[in-house]
Protein backbone atom coordinates (compact mmCIF):
# COMPACT_ATOMS: atom_id res chain seq x y z
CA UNK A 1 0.00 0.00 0.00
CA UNK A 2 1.51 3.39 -0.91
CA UNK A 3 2.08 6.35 1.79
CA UNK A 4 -0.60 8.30 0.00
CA UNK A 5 -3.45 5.71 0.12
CA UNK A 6 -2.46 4.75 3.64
CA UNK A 7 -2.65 8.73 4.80
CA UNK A 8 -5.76 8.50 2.94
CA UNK A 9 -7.30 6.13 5.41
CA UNK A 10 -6.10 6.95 7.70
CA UNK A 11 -7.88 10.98 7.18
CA UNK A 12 -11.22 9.30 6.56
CA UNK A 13 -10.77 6.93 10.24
CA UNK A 14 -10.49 10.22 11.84
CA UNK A 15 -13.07 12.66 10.04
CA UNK A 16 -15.42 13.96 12.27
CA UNK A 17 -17.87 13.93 10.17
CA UNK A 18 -17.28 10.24 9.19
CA UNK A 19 -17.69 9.14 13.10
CA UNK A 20 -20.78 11.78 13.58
CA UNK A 21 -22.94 10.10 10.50
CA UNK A 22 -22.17 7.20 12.20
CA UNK A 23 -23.50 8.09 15.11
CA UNK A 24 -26.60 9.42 13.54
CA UNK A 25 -27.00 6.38 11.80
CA UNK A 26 -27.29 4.30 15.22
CA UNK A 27 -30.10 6.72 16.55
CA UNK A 28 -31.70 6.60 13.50
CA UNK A 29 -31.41 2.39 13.20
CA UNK A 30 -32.97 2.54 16.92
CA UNK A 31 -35.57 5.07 15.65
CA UNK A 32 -36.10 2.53 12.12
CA UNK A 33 -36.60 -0.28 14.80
CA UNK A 34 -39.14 1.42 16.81
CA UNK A 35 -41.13 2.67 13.76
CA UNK A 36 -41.49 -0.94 12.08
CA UNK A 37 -42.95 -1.94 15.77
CA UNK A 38 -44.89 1.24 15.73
CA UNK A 39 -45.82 -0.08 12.11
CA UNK A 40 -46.63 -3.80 12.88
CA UNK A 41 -49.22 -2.62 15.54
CA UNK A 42 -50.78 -0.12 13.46
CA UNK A 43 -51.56 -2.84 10.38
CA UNK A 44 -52.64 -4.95 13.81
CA UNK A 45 -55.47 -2.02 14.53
CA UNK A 46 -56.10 -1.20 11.28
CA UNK A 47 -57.22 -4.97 10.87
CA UNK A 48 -59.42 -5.34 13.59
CA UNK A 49 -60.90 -1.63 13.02
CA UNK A 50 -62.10 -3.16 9.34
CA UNK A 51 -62.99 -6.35 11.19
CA UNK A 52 -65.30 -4.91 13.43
CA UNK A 53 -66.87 -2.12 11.58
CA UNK A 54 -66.04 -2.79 8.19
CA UNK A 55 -64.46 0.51 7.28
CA UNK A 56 -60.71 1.49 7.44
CA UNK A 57 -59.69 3.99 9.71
CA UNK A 58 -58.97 7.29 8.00
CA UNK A 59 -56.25 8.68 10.71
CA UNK A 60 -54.25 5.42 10.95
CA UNK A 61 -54.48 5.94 6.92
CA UNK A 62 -52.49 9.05 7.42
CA UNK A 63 -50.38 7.99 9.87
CA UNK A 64 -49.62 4.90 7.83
CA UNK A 65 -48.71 7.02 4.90
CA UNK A 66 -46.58 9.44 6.75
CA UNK A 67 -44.80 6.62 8.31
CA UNK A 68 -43.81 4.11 5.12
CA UNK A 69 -42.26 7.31 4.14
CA UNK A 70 -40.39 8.06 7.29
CA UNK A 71 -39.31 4.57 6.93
CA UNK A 72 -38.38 5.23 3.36
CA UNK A 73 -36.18 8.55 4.39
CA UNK A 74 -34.44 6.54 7.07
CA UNK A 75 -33.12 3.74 4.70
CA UNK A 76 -32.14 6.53 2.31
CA UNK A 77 -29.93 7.79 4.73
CA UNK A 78 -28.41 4.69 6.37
CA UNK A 79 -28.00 3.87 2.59
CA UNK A 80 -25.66 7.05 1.55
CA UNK A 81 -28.45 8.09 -1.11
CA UNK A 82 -28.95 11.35 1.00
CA UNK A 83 -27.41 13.89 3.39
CA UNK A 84 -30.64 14.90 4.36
CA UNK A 85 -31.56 13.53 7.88
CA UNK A 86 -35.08 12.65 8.68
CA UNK A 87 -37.02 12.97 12.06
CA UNK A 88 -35.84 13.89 14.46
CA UNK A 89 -33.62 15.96 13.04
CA UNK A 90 -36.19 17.26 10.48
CA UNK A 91 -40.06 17.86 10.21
CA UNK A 92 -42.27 14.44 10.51
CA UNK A 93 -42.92 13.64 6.80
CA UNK A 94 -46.47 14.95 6.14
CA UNK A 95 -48.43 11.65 5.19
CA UNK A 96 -49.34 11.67 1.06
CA UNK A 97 -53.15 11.36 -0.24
CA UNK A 98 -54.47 7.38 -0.01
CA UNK A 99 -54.13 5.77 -3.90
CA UNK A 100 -56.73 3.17 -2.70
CA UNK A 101 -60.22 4.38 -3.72
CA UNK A 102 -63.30 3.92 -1.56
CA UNK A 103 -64.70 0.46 -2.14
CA UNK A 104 -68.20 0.88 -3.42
CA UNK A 105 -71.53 0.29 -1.79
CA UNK A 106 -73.33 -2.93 -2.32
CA UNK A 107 -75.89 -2.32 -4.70
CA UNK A 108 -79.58 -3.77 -3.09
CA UNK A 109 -81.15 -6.53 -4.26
CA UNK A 110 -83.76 -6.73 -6.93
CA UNK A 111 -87.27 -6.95 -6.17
């Protein structure tokens, strides 16, 4: 290995800024774990809400939606795709508009 590729290393093992994504990378991995728990029990009430009254649950909707894509901006960052670092260091996403439609009403029988 030559002098300059060692001193290279050797820079990045000691960049600051190396050692602090790092470190925002384990708070956020810790936050990505709590979120996919958060996650699991909201598809868990979500379930039973349809279950037992047969229509989903617009606010868990939302909060569904804003979460996949909190989810989504926490991989992106553990990932290297972005700089930009997601809750708690930024905004809560704001959840995007539901793609599934409204299932339609049952039409009556004929008399």
């Amino acid at each position: 290995m030559s002098s300059e590729s060692s001193r290279k290393i050797e820079d990045n093992v000691q960049s600051k800024t190396t050692w602090l994504r790092f470190f925002y990378m384990i708070v956020l991995g810790a936050c990505f774990a709590i979120a996919e728990t958060v996650g699991a029990a909201m598809v868990l009430f979500q379930f039973f809400h349809v279950l037992f009254t047969g229509e989903r649950n617009a606010n868990l909707i939302r909060f569904g939606s804003s979460l996949s894509l909190y989810l989504y901006q926490v991989a992106r960052y553990m990932t290297y795709n972005t700089e930009e670092r997601p809750f708690p260091f930024q905004a809560w996403p704001a959840p995007e508009a539901p793609t599934v439609t409204e299932e339609p009403e049952p039409e009556p029988p004929a008399a």
